[in-house]
N, C-alpha and C. Protein backbone atom coordinates (compact mmCIF):
# COMPACT_ATOMS: atom_id res chain seq x y z
N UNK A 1 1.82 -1.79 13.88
CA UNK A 1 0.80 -0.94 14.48
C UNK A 1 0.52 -1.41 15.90
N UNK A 2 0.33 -0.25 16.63
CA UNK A 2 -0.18 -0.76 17.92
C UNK A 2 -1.93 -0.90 18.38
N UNK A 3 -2.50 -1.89 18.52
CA UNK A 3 -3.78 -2.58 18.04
C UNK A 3 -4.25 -2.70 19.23
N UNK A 4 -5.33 -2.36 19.62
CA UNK A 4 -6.27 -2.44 20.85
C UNK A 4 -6.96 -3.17 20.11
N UNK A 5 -7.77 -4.56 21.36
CA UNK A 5 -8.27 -5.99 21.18
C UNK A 5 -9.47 -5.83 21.84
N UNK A 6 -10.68 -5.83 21.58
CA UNK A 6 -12.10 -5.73 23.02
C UNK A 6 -12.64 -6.71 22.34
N UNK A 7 -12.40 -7.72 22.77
CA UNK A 7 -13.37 -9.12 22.26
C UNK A 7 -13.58 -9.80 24.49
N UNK A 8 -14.74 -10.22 24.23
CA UNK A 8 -14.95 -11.11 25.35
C UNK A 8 -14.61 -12.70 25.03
N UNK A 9 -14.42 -13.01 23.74
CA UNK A 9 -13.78 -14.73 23.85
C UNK A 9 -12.54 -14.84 23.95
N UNK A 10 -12.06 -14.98 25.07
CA UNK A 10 -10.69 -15.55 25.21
C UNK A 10 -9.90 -15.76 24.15
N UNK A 11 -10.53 -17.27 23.92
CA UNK A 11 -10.28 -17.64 22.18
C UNK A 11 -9.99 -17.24 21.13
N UNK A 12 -10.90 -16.16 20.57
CA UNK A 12 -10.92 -15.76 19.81
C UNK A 12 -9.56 -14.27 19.69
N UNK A 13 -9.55 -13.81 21.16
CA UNK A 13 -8.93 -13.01 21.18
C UNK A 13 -7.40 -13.38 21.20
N UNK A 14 -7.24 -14.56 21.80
CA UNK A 14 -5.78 -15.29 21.83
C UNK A 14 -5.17 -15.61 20.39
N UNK A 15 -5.96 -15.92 19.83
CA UNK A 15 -6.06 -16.55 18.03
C UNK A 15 -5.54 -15.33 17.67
N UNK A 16 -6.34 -13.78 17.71
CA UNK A 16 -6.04 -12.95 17.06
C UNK A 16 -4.48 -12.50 17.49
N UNK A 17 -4.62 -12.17 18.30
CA UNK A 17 -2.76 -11.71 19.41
C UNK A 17 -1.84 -12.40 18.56
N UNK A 18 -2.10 -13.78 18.91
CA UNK A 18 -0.89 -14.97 18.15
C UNK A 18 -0.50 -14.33 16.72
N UNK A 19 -1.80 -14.01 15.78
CA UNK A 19 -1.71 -13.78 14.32
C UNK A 19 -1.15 -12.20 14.53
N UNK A 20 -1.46 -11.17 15.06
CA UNK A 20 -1.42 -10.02 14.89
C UNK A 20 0.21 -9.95 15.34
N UNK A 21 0.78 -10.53 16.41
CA UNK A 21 2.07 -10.66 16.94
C UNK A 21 2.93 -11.53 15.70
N UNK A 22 2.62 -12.27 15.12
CA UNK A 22 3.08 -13.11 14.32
C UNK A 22 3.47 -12.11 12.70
N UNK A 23 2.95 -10.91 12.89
CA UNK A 23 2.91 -10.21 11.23
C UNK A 23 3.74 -8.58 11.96
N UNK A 24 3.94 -8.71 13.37
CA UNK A 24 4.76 -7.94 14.05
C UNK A 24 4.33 -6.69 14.35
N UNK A 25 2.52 -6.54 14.88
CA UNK A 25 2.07 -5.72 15.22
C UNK A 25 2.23 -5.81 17.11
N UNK A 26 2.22 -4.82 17.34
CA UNK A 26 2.19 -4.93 19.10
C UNK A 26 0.50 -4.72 19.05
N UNK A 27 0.12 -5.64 20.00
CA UNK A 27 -1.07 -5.77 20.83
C UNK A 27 -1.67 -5.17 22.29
N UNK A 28 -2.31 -4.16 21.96
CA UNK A 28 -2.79 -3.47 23.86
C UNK A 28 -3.91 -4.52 23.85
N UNK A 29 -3.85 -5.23 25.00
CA UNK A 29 -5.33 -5.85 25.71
C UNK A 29 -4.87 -7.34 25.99
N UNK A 30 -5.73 -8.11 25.98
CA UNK A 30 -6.98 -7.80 25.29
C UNK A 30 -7.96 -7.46 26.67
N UNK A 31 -9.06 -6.38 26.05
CA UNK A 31 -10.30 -5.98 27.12
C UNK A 31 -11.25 -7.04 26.38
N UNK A 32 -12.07 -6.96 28.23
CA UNK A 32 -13.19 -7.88 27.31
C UNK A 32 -14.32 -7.31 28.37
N UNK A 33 -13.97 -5.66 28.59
CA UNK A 33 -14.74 -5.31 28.89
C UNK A 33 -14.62 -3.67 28.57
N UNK A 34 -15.81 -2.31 28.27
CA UNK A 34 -15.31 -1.09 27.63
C UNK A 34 -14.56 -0.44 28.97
N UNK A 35 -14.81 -0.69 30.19
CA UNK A 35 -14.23 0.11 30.80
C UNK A 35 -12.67 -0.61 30.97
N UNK A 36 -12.17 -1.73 30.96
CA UNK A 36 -10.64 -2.02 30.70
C UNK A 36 -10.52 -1.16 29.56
N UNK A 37 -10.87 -1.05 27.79
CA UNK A 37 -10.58 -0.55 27.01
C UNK A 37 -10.47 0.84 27.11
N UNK A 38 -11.70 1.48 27.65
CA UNK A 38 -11.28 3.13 27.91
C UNK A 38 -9.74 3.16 28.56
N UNK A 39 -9.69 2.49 29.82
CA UNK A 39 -8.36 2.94 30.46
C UNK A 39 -7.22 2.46 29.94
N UNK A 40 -7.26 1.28 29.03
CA UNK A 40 -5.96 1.36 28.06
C UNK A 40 -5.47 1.96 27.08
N UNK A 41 -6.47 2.70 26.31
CA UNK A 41 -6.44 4.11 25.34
C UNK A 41 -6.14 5.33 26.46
N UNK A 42 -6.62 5.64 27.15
CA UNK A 42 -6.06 6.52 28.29
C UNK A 42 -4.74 6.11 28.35
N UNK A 43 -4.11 5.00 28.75
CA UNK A 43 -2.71 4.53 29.27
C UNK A 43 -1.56 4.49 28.33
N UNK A 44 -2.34 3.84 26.84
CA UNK A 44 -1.16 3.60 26.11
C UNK A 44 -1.51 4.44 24.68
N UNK A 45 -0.13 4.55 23.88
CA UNK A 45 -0.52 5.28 22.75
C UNK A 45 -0.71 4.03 21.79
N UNK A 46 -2.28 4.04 21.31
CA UNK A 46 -3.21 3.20 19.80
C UNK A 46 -3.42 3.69 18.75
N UNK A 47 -3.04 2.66 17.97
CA UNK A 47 -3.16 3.44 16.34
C UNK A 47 -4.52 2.47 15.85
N UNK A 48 -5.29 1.31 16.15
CA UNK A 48 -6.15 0.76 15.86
C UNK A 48 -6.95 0.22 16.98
N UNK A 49 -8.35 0.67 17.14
CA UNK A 49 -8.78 -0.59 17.89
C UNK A 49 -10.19 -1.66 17.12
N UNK A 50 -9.66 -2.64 17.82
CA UNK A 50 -10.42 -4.10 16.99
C UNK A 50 -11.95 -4.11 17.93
N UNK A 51 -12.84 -3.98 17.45
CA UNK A 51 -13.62 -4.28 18.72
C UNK A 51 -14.97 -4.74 18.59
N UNK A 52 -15.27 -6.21 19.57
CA UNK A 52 -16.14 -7.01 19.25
C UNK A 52 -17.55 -6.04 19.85
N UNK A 53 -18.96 -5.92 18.98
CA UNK A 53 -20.33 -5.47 19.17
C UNK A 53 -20.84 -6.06 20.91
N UNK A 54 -20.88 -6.99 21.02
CA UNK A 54 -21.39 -7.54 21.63
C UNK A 54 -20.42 -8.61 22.98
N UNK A 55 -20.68 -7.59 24.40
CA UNK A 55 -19.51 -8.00 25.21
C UNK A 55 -20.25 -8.88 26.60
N UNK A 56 -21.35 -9.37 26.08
CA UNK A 56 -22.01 -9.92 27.16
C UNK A 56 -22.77 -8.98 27.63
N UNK A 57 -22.26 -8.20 28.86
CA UNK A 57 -23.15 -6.79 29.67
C UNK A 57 -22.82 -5.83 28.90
N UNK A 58 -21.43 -5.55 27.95
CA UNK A 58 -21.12 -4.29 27.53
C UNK A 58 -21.60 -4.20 26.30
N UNK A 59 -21.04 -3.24 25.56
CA UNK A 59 -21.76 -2.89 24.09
C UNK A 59 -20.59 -2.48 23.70
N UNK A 60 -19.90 -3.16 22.89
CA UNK A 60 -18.22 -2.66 21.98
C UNK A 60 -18.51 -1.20 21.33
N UNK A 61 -19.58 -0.54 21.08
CA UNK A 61 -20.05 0.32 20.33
C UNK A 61 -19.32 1.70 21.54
N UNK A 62 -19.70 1.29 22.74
CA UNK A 62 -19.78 1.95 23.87
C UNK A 62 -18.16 2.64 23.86
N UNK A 63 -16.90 1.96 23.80
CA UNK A 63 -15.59 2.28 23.66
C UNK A 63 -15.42 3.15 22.44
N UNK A 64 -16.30 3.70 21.43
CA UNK A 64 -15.94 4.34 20.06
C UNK A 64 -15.87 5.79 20.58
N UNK A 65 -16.52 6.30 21.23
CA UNK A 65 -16.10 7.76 22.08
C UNK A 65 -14.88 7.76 22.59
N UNK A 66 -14.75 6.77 23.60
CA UNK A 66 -12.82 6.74 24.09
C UNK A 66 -12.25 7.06 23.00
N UNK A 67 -12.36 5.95 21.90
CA UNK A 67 -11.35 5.80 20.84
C UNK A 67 -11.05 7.29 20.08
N UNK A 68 -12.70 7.62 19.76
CA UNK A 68 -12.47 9.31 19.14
C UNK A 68 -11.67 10.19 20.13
N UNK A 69 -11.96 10.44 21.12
CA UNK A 69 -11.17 11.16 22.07
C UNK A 69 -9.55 11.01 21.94
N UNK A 70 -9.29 9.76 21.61
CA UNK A 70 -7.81 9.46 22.02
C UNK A 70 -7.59 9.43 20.58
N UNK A 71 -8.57 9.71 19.55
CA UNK A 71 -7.56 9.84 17.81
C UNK A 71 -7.61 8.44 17.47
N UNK A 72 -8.29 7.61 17.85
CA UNK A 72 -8.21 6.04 17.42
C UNK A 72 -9.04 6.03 16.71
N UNK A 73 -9.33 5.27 15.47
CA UNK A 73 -10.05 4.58 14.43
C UNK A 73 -10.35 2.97 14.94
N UNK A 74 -11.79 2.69 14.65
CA UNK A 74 -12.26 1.44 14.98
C UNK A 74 -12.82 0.85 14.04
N UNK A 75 -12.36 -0.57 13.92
CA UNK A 75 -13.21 -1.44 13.13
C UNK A 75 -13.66 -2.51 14.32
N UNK A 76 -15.03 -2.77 13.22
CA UNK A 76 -15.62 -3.99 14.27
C UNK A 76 -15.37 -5.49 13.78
N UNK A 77 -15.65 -6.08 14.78
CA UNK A 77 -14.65 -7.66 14.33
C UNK A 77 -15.99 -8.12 15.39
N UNK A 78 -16.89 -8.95 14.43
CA UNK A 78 -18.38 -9.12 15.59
C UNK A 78 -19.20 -9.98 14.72
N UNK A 79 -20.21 -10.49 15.03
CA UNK A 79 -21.28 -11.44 14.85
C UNK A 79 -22.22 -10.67 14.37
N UNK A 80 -22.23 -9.29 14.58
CA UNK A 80 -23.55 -8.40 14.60
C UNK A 80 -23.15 -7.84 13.04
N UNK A 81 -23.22 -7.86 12.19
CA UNK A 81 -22.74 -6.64 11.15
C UNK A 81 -23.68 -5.93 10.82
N UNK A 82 -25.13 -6.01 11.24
CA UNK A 82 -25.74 -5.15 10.71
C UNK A 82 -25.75 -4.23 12.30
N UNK A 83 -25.76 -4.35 13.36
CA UNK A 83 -25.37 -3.63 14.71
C UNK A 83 -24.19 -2.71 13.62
N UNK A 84 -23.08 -3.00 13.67
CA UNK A 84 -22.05 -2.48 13.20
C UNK A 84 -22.22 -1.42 12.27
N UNK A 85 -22.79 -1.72 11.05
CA UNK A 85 -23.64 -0.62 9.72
C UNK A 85 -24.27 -0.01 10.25
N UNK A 86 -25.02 0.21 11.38
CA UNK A 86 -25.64 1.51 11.89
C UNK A 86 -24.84 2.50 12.59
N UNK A 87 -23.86 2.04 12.93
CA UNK A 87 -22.72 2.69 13.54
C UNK A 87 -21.69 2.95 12.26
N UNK A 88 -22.21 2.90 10.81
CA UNK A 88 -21.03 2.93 9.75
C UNK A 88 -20.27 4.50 10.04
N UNK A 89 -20.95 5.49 10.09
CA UNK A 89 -20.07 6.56 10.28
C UNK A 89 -19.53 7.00 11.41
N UNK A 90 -19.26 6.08 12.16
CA UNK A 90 -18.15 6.05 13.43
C UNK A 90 -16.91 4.52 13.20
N UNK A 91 -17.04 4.07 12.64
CA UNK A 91 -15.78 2.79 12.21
C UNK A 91 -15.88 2.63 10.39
N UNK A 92 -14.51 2.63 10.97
CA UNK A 92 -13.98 2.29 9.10
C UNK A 92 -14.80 1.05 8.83
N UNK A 93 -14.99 0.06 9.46
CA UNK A 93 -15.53 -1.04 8.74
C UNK A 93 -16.02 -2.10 9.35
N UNK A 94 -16.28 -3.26 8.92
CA UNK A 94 -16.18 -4.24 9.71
C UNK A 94 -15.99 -5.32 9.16
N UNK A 95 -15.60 -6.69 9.57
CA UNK A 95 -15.31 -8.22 9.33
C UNK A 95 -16.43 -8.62 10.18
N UNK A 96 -17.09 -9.59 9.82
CA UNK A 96 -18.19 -10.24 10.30
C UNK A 96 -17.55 -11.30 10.87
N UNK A 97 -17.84 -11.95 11.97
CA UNK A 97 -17.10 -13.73 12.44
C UNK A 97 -18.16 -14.54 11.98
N UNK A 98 -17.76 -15.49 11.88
CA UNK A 98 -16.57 -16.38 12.30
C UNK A 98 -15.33 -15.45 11.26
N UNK A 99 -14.34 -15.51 12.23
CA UNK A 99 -12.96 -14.69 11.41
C UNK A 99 -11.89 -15.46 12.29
N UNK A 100 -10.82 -15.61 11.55
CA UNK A 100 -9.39 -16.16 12.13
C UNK A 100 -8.57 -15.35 12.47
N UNK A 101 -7.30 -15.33 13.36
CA UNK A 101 -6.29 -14.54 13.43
C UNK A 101 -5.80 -14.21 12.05
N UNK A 102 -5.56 -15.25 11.54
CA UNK A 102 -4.79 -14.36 10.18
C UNK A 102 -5.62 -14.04 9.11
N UNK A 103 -6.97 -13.67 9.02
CA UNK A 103 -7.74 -12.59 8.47
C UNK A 103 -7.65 -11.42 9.31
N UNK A 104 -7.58 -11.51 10.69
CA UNK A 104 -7.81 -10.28 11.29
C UNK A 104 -6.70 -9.53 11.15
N UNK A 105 -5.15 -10.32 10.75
CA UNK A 105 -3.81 -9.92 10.57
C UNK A 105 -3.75 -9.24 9.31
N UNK A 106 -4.21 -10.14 8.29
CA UNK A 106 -4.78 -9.17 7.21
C UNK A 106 -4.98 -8.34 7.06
N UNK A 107 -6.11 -7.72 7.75
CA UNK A 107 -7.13 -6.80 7.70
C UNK A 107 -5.95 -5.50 8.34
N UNK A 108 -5.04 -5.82 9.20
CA UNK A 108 -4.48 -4.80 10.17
C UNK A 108 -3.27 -4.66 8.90
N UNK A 109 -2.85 -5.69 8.08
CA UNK A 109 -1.87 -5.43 7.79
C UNK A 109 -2.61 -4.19 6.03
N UNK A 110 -3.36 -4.52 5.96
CA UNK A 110 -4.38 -3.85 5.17
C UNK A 110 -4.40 -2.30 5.67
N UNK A 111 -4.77 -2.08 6.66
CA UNK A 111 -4.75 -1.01 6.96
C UNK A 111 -3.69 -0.27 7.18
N UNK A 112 -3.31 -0.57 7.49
CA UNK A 112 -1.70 -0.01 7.79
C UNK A 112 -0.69 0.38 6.37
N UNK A 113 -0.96 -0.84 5.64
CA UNK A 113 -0.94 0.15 4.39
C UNK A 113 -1.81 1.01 3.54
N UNK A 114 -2.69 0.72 3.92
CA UNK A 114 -3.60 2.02 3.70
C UNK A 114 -3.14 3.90 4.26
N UNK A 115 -2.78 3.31 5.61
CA UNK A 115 -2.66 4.52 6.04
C UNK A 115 -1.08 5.09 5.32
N UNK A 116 -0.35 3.81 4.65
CA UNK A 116 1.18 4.56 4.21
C UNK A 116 0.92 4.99 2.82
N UNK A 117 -0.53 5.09 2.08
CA UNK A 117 -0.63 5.26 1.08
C UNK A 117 -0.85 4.22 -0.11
N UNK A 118 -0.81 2.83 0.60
CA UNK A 118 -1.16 2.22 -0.49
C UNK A 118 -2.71 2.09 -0.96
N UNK A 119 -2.88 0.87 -2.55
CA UNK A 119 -4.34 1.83 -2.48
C UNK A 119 -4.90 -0.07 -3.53
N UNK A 120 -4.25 -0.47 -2.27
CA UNK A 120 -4.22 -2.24 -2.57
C UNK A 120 -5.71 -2.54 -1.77
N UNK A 121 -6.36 -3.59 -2.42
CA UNK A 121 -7.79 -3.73 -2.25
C UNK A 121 -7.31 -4.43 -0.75
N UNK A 122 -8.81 -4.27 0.32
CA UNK A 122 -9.12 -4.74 1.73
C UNK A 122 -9.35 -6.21 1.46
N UNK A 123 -9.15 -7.01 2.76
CA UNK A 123 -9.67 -8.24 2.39
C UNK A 123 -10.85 -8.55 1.85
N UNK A 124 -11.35 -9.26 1.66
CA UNK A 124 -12.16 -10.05 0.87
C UNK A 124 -13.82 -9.95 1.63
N UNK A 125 -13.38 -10.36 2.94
CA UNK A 125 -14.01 -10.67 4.04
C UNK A 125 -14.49 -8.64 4.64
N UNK A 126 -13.91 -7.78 4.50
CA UNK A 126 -13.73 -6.85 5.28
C UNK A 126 -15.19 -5.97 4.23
N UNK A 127 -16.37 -5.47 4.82
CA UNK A 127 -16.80 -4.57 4.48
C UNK A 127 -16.34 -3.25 4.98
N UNK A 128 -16.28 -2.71 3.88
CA UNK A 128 -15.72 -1.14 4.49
C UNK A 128 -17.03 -0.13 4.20
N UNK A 129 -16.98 0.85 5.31
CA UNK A 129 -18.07 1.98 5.71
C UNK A 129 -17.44 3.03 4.72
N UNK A 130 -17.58 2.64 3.47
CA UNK A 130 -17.39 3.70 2.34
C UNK A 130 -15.91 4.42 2.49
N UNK A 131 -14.88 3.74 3.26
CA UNK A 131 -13.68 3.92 3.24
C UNK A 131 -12.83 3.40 2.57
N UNK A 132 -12.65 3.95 1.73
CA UNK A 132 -11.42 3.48 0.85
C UNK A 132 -10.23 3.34 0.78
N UNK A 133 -9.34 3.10 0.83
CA UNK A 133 -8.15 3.48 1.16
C UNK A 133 -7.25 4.94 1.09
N UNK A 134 -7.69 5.31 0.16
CA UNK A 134 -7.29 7.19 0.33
C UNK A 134 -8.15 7.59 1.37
N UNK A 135 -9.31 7.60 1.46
CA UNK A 135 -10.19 7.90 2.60
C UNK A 135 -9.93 7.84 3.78
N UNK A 136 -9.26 6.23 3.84
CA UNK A 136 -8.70 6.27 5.58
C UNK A 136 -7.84 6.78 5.90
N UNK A 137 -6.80 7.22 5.07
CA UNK A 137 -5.86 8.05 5.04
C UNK A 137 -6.41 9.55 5.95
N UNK A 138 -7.29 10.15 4.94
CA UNK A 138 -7.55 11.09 5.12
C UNK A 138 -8.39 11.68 6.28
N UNK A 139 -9.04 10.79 6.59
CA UNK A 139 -10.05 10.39 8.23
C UNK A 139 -9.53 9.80 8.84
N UNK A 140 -8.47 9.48 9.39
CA UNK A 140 -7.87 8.91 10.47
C UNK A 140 -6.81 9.31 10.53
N UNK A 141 -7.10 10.12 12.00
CA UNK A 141 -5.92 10.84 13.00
C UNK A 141 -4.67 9.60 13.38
N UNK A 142 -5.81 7.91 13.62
CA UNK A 142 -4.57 7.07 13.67
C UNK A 142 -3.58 7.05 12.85
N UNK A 143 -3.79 6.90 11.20
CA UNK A 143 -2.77 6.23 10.68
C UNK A 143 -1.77 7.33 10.73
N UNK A 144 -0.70 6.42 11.25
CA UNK A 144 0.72 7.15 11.55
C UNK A 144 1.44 5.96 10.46
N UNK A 145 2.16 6.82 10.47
CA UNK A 145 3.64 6.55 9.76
C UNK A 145 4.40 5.06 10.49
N UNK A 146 4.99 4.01 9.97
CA UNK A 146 5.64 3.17 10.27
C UNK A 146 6.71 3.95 11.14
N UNK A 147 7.13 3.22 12.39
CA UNK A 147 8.28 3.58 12.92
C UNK A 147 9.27 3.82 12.01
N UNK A 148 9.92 3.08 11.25
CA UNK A 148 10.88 2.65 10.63
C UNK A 148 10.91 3.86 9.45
N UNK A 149 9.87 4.56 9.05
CA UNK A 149 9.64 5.46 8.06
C UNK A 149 9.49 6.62 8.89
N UNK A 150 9.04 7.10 9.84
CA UNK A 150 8.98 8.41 10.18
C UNK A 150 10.46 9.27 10.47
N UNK A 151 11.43 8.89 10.74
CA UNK A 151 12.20 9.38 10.84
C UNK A 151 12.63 10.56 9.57
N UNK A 152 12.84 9.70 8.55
CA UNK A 152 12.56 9.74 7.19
C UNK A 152 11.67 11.05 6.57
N UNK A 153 10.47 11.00 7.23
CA UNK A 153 9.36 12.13 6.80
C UNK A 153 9.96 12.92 8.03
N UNK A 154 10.27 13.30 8.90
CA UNK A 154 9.92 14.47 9.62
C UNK A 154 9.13 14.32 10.88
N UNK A 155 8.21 12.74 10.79
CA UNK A 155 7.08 13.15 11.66
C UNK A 155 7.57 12.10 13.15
């Protein structure tokens, strides 16, 4: 999947890249600010974006219009989870931090089969906004088809 990153910790966002690159997702970003993120959903084609509540001056909440516009689905990956639950019917979900790259790899690799139809439980860690896995299917313009499989379907 191709994964948009809006975290402002370096750190945290490097951790995630490493893990998300490591399970062989491509990575847009990382922004660590909404107006980098608007113009990389403008620039590139996203099937997920990751995006931290709280960006210092910005508000991660603020990029969920881009994302709708451009057909992207958002989960939040943040400190805030109850910020996040008020926003439940605009993001599939959220992971609360402290979180590692390879929960957040998880979580992507989670979704992604979600969107191919599987109907295998979310991490552990991941509250979901009453999305289930058929659900995200069905509400998200992102989930596309694996490269490797679309040929296959038609799409």
């Amino acid at each position: 999947m191709r994964v948009l990153i809006l975290e402002h910790d370096p750190l945290c966002a490097f951790d995630f890249i490493a893990a998300l690159e490591a399970h062989g997702h491509e990575v847009i970003g990382p922004a660590a600010r909404v107006s980098v993120g608007a113009r990389l959903l403008r620039r590139r084609r996203v099937d997920l974006a990751l995006i931290d509540l709280r960006l210092g001056l910005d508000r991660g909440l603020d990029l969920i219009p881009h994302a709708e516009s451009a057909g992207v689905r958002c989960i939040a990956i943040t400190g805030s989870p109850l910020e996040a639950k008020a926003a439940s019917d605009r993001l599939v979900g959220c992971m609360p931090k402290p979180v590692s790259g390879e929960q957040v790899a998880a979580l992507v690799n989670w979704y992604e089969d979600a969107c191919a139809g599987s109907n295998k439980a979310p991490p552990s860690t991941f509250m979901s906004f009453g999305a289930s896995p058929p659900q995200v299917r069905a509400q998200s313009r992102a989930c596309t088809m694996p490269r490797r499989l679309r040929s296959s379907f038609g799409r």
